[in-house]
N, C-alpha and C. Protein backbone atom coordinates (compact mmCIF):
# COMPACT_ATOMS: atom_id res chain seq x y z
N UNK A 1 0.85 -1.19 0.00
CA UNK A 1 0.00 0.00 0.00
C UNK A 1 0.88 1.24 0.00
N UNK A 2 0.48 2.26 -0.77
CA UNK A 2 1.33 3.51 -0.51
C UNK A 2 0.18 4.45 0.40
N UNK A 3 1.48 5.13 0.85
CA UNK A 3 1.06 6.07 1.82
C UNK A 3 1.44 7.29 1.60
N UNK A 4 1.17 8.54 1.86
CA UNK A 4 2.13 9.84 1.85
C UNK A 4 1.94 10.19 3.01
N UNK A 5 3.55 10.91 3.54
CA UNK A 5 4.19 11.24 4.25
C UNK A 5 4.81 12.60 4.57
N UNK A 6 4.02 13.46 5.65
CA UNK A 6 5.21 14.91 5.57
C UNK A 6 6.05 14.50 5.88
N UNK A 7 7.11 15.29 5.60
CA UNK A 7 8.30 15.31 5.86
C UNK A 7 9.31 16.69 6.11
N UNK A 8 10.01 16.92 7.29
CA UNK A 8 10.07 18.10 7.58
C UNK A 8 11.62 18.17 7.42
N UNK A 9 11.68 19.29 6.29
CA UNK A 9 13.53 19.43 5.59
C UNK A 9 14.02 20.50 6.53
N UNK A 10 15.60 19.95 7.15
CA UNK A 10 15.95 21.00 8.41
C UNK A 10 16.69 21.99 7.36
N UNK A 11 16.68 23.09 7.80
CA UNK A 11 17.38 24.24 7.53
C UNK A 11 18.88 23.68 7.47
N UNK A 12 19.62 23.59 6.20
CA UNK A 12 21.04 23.35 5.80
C UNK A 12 21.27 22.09 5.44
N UNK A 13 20.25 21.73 4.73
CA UNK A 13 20.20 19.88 4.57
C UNK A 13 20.90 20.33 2.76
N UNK A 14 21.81 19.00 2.24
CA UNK A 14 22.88 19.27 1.44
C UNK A 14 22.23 17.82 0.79
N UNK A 15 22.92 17.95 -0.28
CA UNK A 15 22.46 16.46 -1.37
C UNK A 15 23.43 15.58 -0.83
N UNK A 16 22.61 14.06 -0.66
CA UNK A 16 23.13 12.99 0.05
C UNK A 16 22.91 13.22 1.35
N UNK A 17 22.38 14.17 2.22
CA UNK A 17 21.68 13.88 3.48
C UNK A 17 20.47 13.10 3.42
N UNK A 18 20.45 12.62 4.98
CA UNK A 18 19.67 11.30 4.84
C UNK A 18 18.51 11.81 5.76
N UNK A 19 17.26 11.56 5.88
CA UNK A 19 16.40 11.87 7.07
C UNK A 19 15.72 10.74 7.23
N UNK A 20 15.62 10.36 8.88
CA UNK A 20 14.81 8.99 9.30
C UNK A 20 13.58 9.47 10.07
N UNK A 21 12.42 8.85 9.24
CA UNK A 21 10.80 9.12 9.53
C UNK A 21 10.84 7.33 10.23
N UNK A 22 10.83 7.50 11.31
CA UNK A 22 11.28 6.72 12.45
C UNK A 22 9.64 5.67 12.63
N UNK A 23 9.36 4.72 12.28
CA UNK A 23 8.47 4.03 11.85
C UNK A 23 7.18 4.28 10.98
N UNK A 24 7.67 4.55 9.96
CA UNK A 24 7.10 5.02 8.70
C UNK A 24 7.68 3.80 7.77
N UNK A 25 8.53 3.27 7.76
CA UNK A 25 8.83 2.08 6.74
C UNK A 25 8.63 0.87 6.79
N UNK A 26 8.44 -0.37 6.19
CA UNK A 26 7.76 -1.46 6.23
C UNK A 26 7.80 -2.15 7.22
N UNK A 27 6.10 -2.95 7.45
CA UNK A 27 6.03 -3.87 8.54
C UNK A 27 6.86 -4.42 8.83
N UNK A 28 7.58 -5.12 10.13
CA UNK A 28 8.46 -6.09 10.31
C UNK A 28 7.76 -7.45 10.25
N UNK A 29 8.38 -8.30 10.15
CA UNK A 29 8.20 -9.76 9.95
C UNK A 29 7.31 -10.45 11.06
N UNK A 30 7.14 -11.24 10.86
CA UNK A 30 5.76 -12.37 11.54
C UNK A 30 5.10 -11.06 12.56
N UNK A 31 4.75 -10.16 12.52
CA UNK A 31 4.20 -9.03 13.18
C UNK A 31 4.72 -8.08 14.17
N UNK A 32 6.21 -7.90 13.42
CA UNK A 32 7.10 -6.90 14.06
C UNK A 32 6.94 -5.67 13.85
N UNK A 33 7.36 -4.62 14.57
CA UNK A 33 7.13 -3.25 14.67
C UNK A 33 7.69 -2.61 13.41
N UNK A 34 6.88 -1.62 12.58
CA UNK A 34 7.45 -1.06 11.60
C UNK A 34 8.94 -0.57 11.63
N UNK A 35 9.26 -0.50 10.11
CA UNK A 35 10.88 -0.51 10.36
C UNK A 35 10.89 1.58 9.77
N UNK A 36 12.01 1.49 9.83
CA UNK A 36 11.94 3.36 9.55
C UNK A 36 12.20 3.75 7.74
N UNK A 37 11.98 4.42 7.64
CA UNK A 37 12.03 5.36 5.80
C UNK A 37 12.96 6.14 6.08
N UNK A 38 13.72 6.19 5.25
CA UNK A 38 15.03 6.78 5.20
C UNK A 38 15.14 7.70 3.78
N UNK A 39 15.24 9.02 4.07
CA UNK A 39 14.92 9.82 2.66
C UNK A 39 15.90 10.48 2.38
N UNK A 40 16.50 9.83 0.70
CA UNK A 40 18.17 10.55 0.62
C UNK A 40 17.81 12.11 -0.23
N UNK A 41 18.14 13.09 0.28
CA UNK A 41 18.01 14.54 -0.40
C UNK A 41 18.87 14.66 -1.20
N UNK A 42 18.16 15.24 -2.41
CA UNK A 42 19.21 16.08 -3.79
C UNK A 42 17.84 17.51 -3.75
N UNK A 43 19.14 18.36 -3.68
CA UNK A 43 19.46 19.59 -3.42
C UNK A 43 19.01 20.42 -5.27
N UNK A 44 18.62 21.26 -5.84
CA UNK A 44 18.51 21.59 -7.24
C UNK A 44 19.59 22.60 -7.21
N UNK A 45 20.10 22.66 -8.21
CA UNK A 45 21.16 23.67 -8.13
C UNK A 45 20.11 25.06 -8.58
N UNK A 46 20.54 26.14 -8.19
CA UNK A 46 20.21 27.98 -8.44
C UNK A 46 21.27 28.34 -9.42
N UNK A 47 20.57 28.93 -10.16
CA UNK A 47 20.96 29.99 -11.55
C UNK A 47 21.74 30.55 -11.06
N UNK A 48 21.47 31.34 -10.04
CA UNK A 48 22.66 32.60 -9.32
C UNK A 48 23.38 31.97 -8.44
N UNK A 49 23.24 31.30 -7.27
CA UNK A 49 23.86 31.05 -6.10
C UNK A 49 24.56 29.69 -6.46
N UNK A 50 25.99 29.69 -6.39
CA UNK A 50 26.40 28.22 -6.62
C UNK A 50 26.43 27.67 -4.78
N UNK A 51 26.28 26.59 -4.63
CA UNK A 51 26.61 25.85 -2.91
C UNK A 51 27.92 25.69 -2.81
N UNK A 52 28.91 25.62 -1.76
CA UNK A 52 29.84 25.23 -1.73
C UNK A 52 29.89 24.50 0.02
N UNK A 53 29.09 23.95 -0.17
CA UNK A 53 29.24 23.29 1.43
C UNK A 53 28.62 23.83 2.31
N UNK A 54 28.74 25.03 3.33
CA UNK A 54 27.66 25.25 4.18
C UNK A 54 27.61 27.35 2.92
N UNK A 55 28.76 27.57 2.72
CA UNK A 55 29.35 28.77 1.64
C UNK A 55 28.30 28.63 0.85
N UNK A 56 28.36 29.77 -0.12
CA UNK A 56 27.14 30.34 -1.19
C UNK A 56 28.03 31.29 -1.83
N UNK A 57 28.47 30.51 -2.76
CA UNK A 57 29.30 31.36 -3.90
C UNK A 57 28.42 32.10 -5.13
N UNK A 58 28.56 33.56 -4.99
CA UNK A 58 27.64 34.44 -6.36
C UNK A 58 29.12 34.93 -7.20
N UNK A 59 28.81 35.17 -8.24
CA UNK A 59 29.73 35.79 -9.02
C UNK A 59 28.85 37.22 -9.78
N UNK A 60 29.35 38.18 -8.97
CA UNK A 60 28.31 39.78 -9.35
C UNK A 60 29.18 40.61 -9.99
N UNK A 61 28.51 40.95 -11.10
CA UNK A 61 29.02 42.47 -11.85
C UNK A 61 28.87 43.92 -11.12
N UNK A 62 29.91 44.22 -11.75
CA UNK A 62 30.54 45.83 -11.32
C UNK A 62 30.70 46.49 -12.44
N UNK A 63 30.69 47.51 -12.43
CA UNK A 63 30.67 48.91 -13.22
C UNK A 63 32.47 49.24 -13.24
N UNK A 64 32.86 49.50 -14.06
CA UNK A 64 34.26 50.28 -14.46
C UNK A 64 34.54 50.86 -13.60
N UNK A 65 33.29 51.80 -13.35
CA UNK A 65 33.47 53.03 -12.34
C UNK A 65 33.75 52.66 -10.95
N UNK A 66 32.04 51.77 -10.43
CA UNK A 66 32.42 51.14 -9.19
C UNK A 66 34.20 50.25 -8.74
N UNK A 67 35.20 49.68 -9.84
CA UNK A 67 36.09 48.99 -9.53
C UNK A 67 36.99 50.33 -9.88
N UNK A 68 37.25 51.16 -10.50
CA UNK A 68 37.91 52.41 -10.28
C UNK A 68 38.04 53.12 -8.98
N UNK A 69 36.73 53.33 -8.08
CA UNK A 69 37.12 54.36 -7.35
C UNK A 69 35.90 53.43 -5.91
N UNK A 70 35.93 52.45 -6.26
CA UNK A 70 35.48 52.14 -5.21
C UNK A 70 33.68 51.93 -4.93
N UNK A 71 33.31 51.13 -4.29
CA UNK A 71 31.54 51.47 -3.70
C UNK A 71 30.93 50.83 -2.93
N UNK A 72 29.89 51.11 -2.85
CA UNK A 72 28.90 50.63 -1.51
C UNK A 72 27.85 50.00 -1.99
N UNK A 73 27.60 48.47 -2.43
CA UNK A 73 26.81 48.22 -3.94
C UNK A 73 25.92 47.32 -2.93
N UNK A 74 24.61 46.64 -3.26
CA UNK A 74 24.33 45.67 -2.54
C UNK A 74 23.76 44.50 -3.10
N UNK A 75 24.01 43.53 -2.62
CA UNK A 75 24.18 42.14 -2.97
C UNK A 75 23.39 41.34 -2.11
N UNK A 76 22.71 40.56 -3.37
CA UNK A 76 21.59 39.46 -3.25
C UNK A 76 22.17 38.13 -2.65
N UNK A 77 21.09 37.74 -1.52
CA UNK A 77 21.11 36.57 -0.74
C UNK A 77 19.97 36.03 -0.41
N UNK A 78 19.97 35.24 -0.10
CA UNK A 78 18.95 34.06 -0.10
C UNK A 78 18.26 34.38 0.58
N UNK A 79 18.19 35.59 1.79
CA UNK A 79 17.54 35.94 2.73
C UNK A 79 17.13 37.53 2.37
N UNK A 80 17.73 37.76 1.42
CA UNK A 80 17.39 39.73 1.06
C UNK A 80 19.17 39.94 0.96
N UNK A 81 18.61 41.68 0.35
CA UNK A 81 20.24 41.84 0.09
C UNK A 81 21.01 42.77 1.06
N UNK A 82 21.86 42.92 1.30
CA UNK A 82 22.55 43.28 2.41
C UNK A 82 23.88 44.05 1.48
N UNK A 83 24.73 45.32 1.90
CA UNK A 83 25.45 46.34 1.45
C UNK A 83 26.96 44.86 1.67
N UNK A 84 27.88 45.52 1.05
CA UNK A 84 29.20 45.18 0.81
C UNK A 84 29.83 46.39 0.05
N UNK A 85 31.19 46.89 0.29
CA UNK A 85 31.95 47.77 -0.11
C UNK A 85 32.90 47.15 -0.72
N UNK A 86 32.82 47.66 -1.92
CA UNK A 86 34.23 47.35 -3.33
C UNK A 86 35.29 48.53 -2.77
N UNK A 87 36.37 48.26 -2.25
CA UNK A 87 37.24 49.11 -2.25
C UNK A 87 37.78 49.42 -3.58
N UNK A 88 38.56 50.73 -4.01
CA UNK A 88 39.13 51.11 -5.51
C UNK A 88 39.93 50.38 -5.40
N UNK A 89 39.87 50.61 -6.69
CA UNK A 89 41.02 49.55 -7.66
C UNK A 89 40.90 47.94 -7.45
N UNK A 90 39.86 47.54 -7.60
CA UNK A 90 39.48 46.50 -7.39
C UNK A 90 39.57 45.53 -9.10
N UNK A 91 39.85 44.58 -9.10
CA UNK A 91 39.84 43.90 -10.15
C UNK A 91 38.66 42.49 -10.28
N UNK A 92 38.81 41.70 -11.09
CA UNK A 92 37.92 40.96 -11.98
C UNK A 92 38.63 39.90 -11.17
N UNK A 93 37.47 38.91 -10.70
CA UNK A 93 37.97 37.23 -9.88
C UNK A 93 38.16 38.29 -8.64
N UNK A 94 38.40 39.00 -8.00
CA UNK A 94 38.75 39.19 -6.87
C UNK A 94 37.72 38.60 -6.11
N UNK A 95 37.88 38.15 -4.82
CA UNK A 95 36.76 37.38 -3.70
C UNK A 95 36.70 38.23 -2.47
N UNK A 96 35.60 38.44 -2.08
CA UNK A 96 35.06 39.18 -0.65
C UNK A 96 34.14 37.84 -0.01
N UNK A 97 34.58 38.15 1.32
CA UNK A 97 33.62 37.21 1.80
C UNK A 97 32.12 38.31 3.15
N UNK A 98 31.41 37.46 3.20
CA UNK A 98 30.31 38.04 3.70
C UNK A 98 30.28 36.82 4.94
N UNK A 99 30.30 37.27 5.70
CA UNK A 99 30.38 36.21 7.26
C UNK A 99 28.75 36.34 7.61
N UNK A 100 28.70 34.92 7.84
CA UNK A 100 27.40 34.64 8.20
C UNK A 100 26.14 34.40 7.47
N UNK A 101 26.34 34.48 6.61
CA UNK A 101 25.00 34.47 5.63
C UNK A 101 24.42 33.65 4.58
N UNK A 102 25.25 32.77 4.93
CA UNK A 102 25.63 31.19 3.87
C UNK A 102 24.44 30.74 4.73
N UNK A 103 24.47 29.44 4.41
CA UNK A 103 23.98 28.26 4.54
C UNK A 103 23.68 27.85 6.61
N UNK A 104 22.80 27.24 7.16
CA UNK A 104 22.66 26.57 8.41
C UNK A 104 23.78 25.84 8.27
N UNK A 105 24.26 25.48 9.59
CA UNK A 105 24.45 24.00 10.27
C UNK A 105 23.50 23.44 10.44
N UNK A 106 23.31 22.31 10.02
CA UNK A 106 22.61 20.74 10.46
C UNK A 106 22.50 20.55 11.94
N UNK A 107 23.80 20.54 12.01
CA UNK A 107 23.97 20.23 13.37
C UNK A 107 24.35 21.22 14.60
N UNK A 108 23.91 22.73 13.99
CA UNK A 108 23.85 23.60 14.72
C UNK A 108 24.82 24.87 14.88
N UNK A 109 26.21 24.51 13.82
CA UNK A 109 27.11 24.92 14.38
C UNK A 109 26.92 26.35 13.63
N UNK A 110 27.57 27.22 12.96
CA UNK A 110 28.18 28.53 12.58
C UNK A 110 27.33 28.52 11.10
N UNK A 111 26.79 29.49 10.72
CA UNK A 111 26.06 29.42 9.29
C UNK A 111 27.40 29.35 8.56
N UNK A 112 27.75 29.34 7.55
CA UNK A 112 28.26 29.63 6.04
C UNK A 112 28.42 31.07 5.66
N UNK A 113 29.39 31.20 4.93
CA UNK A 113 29.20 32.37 4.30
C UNK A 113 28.97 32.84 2.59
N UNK A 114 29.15 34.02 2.31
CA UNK A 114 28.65 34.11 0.99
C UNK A 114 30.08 35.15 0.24
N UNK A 115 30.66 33.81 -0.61
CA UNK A 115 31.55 34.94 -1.06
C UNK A 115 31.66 34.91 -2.56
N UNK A 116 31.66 36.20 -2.54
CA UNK A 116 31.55 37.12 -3.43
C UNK A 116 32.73 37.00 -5.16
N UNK A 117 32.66 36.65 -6.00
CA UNK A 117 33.41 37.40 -6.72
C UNK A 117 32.94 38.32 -7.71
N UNK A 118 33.86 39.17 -7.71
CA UNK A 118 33.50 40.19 -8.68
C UNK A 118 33.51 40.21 -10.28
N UNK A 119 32.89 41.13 -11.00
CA UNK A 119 33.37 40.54 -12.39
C UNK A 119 33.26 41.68 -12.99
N UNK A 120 33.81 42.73 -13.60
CA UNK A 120 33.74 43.88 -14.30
C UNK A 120 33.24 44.22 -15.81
N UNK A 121 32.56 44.47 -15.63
CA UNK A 121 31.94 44.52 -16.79
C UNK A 121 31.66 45.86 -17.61
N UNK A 122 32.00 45.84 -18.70
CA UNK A 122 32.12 47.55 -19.54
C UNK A 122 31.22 48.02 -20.36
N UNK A 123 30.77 49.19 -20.31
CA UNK A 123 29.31 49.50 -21.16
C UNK A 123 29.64 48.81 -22.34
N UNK A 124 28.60 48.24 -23.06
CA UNK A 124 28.50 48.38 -24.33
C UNK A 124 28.78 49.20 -25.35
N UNK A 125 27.95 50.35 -25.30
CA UNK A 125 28.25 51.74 -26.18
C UNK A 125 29.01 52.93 -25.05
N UNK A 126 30.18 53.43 -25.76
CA UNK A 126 30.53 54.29 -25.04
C UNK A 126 30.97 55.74 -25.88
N UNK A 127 30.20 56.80 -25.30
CA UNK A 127 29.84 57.91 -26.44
C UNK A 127 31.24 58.69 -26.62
N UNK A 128 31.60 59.61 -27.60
CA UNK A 128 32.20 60.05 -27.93
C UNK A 128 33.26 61.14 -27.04
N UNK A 129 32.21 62.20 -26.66
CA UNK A 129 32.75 62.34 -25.52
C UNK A 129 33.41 61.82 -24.40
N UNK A 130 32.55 60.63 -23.78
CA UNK A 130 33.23 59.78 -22.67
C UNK A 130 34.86 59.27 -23.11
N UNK A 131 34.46 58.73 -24.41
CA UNK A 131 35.86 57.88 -24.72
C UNK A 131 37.32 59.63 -24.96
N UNK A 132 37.37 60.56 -24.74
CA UNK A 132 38.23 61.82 -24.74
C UNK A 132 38.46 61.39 -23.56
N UNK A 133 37.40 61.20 -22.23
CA UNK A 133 37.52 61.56 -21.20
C UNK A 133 38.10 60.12 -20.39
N UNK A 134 38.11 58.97 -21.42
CA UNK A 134 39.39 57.92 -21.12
C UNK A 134 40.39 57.83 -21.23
N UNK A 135 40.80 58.60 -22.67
CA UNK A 135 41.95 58.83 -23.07
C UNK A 135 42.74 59.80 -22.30
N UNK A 136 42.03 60.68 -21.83
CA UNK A 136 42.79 61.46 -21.23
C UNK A 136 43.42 60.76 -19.30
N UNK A 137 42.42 60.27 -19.05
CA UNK A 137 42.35 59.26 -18.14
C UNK A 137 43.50 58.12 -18.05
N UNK A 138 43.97 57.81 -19.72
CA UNK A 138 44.88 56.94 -19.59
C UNK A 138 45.96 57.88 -19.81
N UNK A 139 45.90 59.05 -20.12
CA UNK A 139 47.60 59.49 -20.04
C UNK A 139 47.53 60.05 -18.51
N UNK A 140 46.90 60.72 -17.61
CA UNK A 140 47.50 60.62 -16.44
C UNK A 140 47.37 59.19 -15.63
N UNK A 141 46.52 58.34 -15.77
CA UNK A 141 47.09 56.66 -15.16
C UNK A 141 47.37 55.80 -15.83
N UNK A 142 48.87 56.33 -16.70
CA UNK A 142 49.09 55.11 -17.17
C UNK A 142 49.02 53.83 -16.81
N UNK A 143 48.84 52.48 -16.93
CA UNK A 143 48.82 51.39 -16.50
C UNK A 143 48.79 50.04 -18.02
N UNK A 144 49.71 49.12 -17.64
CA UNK A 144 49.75 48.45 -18.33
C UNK A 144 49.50 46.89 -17.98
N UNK A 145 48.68 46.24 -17.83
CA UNK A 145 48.27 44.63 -16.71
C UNK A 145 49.21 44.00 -17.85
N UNK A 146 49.37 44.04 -18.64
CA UNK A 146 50.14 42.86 -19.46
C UNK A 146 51.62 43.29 -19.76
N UNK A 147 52.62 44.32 -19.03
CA UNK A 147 53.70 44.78 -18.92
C UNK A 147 54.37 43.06 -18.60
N UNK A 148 54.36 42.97 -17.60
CA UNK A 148 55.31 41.93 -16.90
C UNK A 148 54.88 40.47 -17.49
N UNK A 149 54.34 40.06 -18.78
CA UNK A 149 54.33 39.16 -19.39
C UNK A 149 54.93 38.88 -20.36
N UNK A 150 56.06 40.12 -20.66
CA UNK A 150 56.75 40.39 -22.39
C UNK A 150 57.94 40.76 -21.30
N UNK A 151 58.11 40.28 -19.97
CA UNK A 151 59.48 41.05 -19.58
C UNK A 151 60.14 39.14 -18.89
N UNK A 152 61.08 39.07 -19.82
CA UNK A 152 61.81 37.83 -19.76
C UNK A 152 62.94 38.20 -19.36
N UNK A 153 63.08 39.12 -19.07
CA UNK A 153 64.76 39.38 -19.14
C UNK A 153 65.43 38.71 -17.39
């Protein structure tokens, strides 16, 4: 006979956790006490949020500007979004972490956290004017990221 069963998922349960509905599974033999159901969890993966154990890895875009001179941007979590500061001069892959805001313990201990990488991303169209006001931008900061890849010496 089938039956249905609630079943109550604890806060921080991970794929391949097991939960025991503690005589819910088949009769025992010549009229023994039911035996228990054992339910193995898979977890769906999120578009945005990758899991990393009790961690919650996002990978969020930034503005030119924001990784130039710095900001106060805020960033989506599973619970609402909460502020984080890009210090300047910040680059692309860089990681921030956010304490606390990951994932439960199971077993009670310290939530997870949520870290961050950044990813810079550049307008599409950039008007005529603006692009003077790069150029000029690059003769007082010069900078070259691919200098020390042509220097063998």
């Amino acid at each position: 006979a089938t039956e249905s069963v609630t079943v109550k998922i604890p806060a921080g349960v991970d794929t391949g956790s097991r939960i025991r509905l503690q005589g819910k599974g088949n009769a025992g033999t010549r009229g023994g006490t039911q035996g228990d159901l054992f339910i193995t969890v898979k977890v769906e993966s999120h578009s945005f949020f990758k899991r990393n154990g009790k961690n919650i890895e996002i990978e969020l875009p930034i503005s030119v500007t924001e990784a130039l001179l710095g900001a106060r941007i805020q960033v989506p979590t599973p619970d609402g979004s909460v502020k984080m500061t890009i210090p300047p001069g910040c680059n692309t892959e860089k990681k921030y972490r956010i304490s606390g805001k990951g994932f439960p313990d199971m077993r009670g201990g310290k939530r997870g956290d949520i870290m961050v990488k950044v990813k810079i991303v550049a307008p599409e169209r950039v008007p005529e004017e603006a692009k003077k006001l790069i150029r000029d931008f690059e003769h007082l900061v010069p900078h070259d990221p691919r200098k020390e890849l042509f220097n063998f010496d």
